[in-house]
C-alpha atoms as a PDB file:
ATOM      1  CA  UNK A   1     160.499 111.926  82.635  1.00  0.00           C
ATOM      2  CA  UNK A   2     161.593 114.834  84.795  1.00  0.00           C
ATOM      3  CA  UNK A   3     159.286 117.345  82.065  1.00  0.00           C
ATOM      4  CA  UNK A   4     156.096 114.851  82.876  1.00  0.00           C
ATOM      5  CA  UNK A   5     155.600 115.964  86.025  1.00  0.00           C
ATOM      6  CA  UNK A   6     155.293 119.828  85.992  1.00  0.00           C
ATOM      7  CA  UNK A   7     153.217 119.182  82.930  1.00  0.00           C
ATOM      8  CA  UNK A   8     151.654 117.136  84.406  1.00  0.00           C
ATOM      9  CA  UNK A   9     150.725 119.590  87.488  1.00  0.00           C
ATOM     10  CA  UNK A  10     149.509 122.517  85.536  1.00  0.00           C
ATOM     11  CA  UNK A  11     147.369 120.560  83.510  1.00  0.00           C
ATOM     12  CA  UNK A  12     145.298 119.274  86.443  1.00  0.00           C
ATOM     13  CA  UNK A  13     145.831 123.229  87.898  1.00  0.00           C
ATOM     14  CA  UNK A  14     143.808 124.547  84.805  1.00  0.00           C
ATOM     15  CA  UNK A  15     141.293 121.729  85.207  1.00  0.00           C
ATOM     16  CA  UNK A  16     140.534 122.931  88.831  1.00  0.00           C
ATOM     17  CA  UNK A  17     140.943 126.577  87.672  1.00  0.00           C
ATOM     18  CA  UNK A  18     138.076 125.498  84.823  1.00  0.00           C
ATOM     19  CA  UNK A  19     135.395 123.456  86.851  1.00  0.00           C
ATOM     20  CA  UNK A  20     135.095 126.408  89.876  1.00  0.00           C
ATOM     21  CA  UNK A  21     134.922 129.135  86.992  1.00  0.00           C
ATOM     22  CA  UNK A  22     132.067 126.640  85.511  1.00  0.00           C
ATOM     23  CA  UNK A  23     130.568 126.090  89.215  1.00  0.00           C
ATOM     24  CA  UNK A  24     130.420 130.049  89.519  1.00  0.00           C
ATOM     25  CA  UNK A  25     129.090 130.540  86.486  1.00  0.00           C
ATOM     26  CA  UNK A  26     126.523 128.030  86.964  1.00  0.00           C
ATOM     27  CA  UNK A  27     125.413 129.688  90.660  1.00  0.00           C
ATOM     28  CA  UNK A  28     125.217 132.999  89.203  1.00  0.00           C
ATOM     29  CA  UNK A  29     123.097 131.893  86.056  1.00  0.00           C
ATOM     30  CA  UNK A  30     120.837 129.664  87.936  1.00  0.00           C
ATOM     31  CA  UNK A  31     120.129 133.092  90.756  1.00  0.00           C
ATOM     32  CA  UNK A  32     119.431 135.438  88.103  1.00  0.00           C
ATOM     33  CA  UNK A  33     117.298 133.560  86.067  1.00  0.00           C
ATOM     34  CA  UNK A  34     114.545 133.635  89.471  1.00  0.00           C
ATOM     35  CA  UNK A  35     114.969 137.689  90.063  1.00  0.00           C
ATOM     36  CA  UNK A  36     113.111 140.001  87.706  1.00  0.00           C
ATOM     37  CA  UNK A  37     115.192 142.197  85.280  1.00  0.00           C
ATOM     38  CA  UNK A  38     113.740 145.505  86.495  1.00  0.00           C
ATOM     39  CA  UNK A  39     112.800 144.972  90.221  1.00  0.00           C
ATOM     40  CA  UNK A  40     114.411 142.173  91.440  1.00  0.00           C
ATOM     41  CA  UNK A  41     111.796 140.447  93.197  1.00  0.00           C
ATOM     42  CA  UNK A  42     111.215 136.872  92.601  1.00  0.00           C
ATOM     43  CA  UNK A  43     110.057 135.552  89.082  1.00  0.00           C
ATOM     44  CA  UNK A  44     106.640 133.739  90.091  1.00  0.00           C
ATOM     45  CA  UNK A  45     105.584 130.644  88.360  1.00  0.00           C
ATOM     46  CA  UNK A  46     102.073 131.773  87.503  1.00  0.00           C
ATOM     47  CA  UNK A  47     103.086 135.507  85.973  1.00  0.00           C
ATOM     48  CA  UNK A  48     106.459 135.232  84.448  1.00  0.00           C
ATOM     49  CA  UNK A  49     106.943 137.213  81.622  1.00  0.00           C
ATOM     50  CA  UNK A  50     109.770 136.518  78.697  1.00  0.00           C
ATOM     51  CA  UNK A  51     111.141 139.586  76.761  1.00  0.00           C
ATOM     52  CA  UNK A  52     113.908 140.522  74.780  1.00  0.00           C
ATOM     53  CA  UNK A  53     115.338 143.753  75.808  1.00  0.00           C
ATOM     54  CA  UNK A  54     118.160 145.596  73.463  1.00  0.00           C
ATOM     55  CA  UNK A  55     118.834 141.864  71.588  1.00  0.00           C
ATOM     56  CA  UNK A  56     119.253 140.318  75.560  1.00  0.00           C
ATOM     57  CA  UNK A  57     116.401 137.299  76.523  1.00  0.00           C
ATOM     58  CA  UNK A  58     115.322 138.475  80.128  1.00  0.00           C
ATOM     59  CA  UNK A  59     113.204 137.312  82.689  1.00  0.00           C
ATOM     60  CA  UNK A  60     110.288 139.297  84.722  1.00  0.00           C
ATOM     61  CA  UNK A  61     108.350 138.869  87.482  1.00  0.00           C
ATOM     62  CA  UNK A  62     104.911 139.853  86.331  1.00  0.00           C
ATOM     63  CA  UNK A  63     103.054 141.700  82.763  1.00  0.00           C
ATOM     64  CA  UNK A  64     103.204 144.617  84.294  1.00  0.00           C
ATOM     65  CA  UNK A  65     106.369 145.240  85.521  1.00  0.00           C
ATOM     66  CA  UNK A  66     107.685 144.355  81.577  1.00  0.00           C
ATOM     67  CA  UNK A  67     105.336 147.441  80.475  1.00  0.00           C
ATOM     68  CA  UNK A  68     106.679 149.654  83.582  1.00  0.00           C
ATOM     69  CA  UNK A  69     110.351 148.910  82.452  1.00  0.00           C
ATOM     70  CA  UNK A  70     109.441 149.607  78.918  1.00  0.00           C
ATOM     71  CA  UNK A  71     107.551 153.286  79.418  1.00  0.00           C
ATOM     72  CA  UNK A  72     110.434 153.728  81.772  1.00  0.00           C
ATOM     73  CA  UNK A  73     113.066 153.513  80.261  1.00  0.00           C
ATOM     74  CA  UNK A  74     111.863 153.949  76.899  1.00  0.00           C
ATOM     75  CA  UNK A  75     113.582 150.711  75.458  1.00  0.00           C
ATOM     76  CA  UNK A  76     112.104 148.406  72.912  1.00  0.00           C
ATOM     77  CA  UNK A  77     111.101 145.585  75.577  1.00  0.00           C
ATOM     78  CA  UNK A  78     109.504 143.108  72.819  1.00  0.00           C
ATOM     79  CA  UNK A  79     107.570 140.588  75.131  1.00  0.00           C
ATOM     80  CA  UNK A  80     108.462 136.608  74.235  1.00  0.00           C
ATOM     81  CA  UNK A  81     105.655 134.771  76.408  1.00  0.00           C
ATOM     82  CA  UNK A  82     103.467 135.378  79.101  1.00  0.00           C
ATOM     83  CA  UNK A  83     102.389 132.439  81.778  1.00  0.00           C
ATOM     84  CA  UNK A  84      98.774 131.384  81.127  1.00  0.00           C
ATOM     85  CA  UNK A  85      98.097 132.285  85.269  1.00  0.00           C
ATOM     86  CA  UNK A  86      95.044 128.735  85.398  1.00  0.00           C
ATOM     87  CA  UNK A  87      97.820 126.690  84.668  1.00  0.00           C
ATOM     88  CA  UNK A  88     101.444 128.153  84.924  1.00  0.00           C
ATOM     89  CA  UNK A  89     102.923 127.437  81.189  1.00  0.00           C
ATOM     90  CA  UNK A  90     104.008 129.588  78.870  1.00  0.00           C
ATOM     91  CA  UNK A  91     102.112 131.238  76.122  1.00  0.00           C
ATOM     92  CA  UNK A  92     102.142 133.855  73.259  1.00  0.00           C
ATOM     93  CA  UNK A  93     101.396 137.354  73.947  1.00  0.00           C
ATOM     94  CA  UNK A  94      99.520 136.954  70.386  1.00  0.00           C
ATOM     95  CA  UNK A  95      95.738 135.940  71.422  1.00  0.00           C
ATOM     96  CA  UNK A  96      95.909 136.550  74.919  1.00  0.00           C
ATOM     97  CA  UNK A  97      94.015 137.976  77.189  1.00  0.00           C
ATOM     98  CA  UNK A  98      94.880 139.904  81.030  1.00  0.00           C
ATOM     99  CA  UNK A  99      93.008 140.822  83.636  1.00  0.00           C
ATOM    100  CA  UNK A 100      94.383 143.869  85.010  1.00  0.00           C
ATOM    101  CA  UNK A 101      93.362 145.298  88.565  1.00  0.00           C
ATOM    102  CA  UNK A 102      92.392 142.144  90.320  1.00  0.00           C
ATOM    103  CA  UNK A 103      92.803 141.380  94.131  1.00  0.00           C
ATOM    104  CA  UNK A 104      95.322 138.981  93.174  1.00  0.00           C
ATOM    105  CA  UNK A 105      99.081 139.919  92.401  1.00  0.00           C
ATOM    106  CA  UNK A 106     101.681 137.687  93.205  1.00  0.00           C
ATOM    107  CA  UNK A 107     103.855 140.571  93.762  1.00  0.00           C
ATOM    108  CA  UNK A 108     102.250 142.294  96.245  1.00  0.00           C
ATOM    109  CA  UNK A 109     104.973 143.592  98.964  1.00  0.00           C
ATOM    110  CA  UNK A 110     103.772 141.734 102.634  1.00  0.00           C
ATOM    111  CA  UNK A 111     106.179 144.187 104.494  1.00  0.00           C
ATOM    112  CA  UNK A 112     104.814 147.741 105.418  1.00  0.00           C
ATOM    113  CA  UNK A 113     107.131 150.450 104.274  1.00  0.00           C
ATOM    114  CA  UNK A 114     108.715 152.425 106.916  1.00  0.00           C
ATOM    115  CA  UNK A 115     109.070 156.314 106.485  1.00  0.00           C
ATOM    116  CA  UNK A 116     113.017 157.702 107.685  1.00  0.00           C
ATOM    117  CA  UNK A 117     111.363 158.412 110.653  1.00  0.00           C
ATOM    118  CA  UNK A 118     110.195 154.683 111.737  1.00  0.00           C
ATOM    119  CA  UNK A 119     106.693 155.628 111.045  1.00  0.00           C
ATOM    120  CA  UNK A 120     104.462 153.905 108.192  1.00  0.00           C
ATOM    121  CA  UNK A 121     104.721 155.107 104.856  1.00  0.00           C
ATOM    122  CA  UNK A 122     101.974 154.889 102.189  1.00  0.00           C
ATOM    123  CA  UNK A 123     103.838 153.531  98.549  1.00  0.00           C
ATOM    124  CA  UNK A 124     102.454 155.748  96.121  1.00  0.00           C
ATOM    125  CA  UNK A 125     104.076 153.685  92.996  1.00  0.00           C
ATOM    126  CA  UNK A 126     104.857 150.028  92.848  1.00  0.00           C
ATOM    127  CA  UNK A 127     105.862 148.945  88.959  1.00  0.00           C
ATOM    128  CA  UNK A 128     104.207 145.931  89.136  1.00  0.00           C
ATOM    129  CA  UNK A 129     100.286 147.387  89.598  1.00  0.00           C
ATOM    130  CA  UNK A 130      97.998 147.167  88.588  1.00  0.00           C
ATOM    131  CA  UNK A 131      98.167 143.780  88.349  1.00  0.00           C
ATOM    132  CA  UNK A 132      98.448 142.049  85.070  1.00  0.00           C
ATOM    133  CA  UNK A 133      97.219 138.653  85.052  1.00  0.00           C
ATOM    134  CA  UNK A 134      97.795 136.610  81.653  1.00  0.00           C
ATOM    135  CA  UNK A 135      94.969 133.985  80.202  1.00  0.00           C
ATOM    136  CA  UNK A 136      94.785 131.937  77.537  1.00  0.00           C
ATOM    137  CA  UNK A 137      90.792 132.679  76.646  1.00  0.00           C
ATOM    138  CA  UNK A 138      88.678 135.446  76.967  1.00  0.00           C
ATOM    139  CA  UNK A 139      85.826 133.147  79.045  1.00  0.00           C
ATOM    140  CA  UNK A 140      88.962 132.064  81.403  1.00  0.00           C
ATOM    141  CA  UNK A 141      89.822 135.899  81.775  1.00  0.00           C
ATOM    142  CA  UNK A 142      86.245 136.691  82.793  1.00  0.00           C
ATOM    143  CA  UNK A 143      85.653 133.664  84.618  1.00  0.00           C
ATOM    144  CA  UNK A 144      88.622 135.119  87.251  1.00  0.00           C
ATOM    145  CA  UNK A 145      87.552 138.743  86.982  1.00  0.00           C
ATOM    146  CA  UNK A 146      83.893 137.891  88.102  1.00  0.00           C
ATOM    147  CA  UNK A 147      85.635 136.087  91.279  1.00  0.00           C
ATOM    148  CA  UNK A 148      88.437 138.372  92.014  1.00  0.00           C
ATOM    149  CA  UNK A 149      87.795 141.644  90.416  1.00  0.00           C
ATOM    150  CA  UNK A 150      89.806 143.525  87.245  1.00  0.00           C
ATOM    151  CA  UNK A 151      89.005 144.378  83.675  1.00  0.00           C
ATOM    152  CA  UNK A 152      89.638 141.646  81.543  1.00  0.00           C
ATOM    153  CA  UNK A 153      91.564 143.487  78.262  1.00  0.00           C
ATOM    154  CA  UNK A 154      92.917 141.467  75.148  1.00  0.00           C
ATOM    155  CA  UNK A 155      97.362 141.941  75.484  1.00  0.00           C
ATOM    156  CA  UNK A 156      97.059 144.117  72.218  1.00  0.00           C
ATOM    157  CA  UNK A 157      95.176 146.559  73.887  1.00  0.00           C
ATOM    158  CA  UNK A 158      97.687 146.504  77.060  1.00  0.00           C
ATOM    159  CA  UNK A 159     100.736 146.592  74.865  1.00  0.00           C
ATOM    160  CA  UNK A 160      99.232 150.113  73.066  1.00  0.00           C
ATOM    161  CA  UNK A 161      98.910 151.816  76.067  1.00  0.00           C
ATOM    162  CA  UNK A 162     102.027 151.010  77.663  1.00  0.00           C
ATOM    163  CA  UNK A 163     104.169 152.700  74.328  1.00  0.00           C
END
């Protein structure tokens, strides 16, 4: 009877120990899975991209950040899905087409950039333009080009220039 109770204890220590490591885990799984692998701005629900980099399923924010992180660091980023941007579910890459250089980017930085001196600073590279908007048809592509700009190009064409 004496043996029961600092059995008893430890067991209900590890259970505690187990359910915050599971609560952690859980926060920190549940944070990353919104922030884009390469530039850690928010995934957006109309131009998440899907890839698998070096065997690892990733998230990022946009097409064109995947194809920046790929030329730039020269890894085999294989992209999973795309985001059909009409109605925000996921596609193939296979058969799609992208409109890239419209007025519309979902990551377009709202904050000026600020030189070390305070002044403005113009951003001569951002890794997610041009933009790279993903569509299921061709006639859906060109529908949103004619209204907001860009050159609609089928993904196999964007995926041999970004190698």
């Amino acid at each position: 009877m004496t043996t029961f109770r600092p059995v008893a204890s430890l067991l209900i220590a590890l259970l505690v120990v187990a359910g915050l490591s599971f609560a952690g885990w859980q926060i920190v799984s549940s944070r990353d899975s919104h922030e884009c692998a390469a530039c850690q701005r928010p995934v957006h629900r109309e131009s998440k991209t899907v890839a698998l980099d070096r065997g690892k399923r990733v998230q990022f924010c946009c097409p064109s950040c995947a194809m920046s992180q790929r030329k730039q660091t020269q890894s085999p980023i294989e992209i999973l899905s795309l985001t059909n941007f009409e109605d925000g579910k996921p596609m193939k890459p296979a058969g799609a087409f992208l409109v890239r250089g419209s007025d519309m980017s979902s990551c377009a930085h709202r904050a000026s950039l600020l030189a070390p001196d305070k002044h403005p600073a113009e951003a001569h590279f951002d890794r997610c333009s041009p933009s790279l908007l993903a569509f299921a048809t061709r006639v859906a592509a060109a529908r949103f080009a004619r209204q907001h700009g860009g050159e609609v190009v089928p993904y196999d064409a964007v995926l041999s220039t970004a190698r």
